[in-house]
C-alpha atoms as a PDB file:
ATOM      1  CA  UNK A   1     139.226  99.701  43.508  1.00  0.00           C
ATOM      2  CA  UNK A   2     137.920 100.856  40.555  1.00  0.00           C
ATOM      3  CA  UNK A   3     135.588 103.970  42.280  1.00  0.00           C
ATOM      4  CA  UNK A   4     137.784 104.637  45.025  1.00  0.00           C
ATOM      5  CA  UNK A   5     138.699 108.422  45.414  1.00  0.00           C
ATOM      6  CA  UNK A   6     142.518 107.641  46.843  1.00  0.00           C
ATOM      7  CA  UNK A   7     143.172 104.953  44.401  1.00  0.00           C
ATOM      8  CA  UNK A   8     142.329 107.843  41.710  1.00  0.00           C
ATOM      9  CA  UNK A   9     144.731 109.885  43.200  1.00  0.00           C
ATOM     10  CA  UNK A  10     147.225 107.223  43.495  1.00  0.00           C
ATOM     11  CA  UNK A  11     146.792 105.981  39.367  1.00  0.00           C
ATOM     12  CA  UNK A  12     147.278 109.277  38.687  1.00  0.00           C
ATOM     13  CA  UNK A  13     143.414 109.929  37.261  1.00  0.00           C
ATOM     14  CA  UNK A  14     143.136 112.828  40.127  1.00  0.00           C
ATOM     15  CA  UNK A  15     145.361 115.574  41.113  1.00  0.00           C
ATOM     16  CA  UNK A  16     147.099 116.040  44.310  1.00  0.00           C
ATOM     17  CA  UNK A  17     150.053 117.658  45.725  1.00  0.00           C
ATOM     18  CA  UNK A  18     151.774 115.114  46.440  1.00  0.00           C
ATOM     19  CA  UNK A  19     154.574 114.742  48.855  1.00  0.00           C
ATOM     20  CA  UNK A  20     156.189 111.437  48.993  1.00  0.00           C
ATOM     21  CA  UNK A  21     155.880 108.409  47.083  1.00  0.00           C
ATOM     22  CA  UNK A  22     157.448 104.672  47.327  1.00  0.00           C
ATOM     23  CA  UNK A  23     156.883 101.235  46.217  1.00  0.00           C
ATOM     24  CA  UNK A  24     154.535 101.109  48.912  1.00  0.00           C
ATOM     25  CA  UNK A  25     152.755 104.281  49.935  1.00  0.00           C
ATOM     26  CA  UNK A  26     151.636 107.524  48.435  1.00  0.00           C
ATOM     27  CA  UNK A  27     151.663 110.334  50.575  1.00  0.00           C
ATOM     28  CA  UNK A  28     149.852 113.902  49.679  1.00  0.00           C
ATOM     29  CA  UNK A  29     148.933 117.093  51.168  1.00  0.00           C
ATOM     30  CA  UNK A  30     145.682 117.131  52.634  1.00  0.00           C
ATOM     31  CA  UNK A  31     142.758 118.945  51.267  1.00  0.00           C
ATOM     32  CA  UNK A  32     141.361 120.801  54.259  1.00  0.00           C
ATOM     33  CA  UNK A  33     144.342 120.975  56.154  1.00  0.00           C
ATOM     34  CA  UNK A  34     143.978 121.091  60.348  1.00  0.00           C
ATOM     35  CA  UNK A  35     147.610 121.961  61.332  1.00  0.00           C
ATOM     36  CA  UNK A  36     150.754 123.499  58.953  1.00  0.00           C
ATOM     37  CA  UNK A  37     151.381 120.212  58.485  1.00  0.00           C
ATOM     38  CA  UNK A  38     148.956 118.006  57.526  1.00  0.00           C
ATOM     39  CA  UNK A  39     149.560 114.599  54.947  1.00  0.00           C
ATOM     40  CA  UNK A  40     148.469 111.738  54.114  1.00  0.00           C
ATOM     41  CA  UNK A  41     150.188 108.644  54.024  1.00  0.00           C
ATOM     42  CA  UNK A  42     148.024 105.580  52.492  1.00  0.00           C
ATOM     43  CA  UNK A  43     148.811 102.572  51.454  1.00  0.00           C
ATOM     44  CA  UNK A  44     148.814 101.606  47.382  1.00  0.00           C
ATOM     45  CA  UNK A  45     146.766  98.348  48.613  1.00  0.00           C
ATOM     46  CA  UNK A  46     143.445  99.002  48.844  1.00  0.00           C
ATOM     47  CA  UNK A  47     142.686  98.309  52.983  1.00  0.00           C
ATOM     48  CA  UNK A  48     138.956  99.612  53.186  1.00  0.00           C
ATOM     49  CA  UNK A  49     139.620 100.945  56.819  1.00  0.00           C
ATOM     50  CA  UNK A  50     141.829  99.784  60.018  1.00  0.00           C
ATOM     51  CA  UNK A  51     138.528  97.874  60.928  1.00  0.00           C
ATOM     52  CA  UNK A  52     138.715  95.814  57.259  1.00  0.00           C
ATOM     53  CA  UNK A  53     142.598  94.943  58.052  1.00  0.00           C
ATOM     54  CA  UNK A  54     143.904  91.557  58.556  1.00  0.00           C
ATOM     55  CA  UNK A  55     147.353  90.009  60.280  1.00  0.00           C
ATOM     56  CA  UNK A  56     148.365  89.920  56.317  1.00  0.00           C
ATOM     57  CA  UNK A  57     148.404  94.163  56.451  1.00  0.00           C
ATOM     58  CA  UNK A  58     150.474  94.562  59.804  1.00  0.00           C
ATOM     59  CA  UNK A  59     153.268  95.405  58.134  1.00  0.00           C
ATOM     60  CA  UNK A  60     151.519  98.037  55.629  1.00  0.00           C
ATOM     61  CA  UNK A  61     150.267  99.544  58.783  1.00  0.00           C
ATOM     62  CA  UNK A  62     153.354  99.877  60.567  1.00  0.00           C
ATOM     63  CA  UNK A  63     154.949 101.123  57.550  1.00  0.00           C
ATOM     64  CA  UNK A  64     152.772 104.057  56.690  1.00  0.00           C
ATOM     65  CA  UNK A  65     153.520 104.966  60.405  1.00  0.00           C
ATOM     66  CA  UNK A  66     157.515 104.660  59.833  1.00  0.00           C
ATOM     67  CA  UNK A  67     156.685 107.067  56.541  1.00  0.00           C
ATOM     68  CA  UNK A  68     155.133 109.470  58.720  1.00  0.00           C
ATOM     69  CA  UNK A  69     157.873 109.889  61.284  1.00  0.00           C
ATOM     70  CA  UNK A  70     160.211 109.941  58.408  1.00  0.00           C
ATOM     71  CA  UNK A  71     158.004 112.806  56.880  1.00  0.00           C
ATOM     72  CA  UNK A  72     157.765 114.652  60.093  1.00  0.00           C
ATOM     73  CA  UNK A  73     161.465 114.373  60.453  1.00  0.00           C
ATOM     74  CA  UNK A  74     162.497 115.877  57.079  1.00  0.00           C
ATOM     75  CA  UNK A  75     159.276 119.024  58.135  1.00  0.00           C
ATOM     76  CA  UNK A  76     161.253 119.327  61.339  1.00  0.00           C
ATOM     77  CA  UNK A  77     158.269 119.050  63.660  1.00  0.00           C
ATOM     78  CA  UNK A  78     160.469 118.587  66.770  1.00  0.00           C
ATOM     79  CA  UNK A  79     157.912 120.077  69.156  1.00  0.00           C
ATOM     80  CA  UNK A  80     155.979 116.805  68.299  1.00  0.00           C
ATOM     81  CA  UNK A  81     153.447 115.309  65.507  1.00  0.00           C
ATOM     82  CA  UNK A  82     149.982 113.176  65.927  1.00  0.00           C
ATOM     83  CA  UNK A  83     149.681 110.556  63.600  1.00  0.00           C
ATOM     84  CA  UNK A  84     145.338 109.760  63.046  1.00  0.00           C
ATOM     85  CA  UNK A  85     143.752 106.480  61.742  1.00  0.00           C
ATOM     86  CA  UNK A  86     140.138 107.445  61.700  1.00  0.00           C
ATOM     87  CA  UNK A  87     137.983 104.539  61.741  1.00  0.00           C
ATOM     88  CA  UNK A  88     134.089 104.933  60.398  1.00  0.00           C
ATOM     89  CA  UNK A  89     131.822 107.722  59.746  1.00  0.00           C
ATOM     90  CA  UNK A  90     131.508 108.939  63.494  1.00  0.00           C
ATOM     91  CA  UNK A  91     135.172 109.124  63.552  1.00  0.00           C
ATOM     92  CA  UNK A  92     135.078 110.933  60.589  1.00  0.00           C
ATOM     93  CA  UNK A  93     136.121 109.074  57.945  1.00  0.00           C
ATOM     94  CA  UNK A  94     134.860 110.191  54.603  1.00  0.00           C
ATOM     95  CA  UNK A  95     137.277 107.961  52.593  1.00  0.00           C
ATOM     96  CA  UNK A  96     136.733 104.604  52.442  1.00  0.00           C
ATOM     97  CA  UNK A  97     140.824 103.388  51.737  1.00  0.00           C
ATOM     98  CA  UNK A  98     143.070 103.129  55.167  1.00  0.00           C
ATOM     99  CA  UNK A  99     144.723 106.554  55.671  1.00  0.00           C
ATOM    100  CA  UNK A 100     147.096 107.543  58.058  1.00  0.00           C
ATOM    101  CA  UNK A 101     147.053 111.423  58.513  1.00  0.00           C
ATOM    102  CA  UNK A 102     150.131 113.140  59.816  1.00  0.00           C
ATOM    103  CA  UNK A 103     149.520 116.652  61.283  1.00  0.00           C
ATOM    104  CA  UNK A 104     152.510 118.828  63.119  1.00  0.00           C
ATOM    105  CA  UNK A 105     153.300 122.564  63.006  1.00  0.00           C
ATOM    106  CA  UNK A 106     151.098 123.729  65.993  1.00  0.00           C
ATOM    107  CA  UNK A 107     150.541 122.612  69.239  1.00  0.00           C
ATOM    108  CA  UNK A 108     147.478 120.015  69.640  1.00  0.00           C
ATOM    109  CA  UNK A 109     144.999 120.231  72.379  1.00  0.00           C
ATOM    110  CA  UNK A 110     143.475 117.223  74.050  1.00  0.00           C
ATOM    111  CA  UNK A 111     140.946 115.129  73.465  1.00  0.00           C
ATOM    112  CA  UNK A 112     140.481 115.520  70.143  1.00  0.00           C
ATOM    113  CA  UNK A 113     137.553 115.753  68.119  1.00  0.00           C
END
């Protein structure tokens, strides 16, 4: 997508910090971090938002999961990690591209939000 913010930062046209990258995913730190850890893990296919997904992007899904747990592994966040799709504006989605976020370093409270 042409004006997307995260396929910018993914071509390269915006900087980031980034963390991890593979054929399939591009994974950077976040911006306004919520925990010591906190990434992003999104897809290089443009997937508007989990809501936009079809059966075709299961496996782009599940992958950017396997990426984070892989991630959190190599951070050492043995105490435990969340892993966040938000979905929409009144879950607080501000980026319109599926991304996963991966936060660990701190203990997380429940609910969320």
């Amino acid at each position: 997508m042409e004006d997307c913010l995260f396929c910018k930062i993914i071509a390269g046209k915006i900087p980031s910090k980034r963390v991890y990258e593979d054929d399939r995913t591009f994974v950077f730190e976040d911006i306004r971090p919520q925990a010591p850890t906190h990434v992003l893990v999104i897809p290089k296919k443009h997937i508007l938002g989990l809501d936009q997904a079809s059966e075709s992007d299961a496996a782009i899904i599940g992958y950017c999961q396997l990426v984070a747990a892989k991630l959190a592994r190599e951070r050492k966040l043995e105490g435990g990690f969340r892993t966040v799709y938000n979905v929409g504006p009144d879950a607080g989605q501000t980026v319109f591209h599926l991304h996963l976020h991966l936060l660990g370093g701190r203990k997380m409270s429940w609910p969320p939000g």
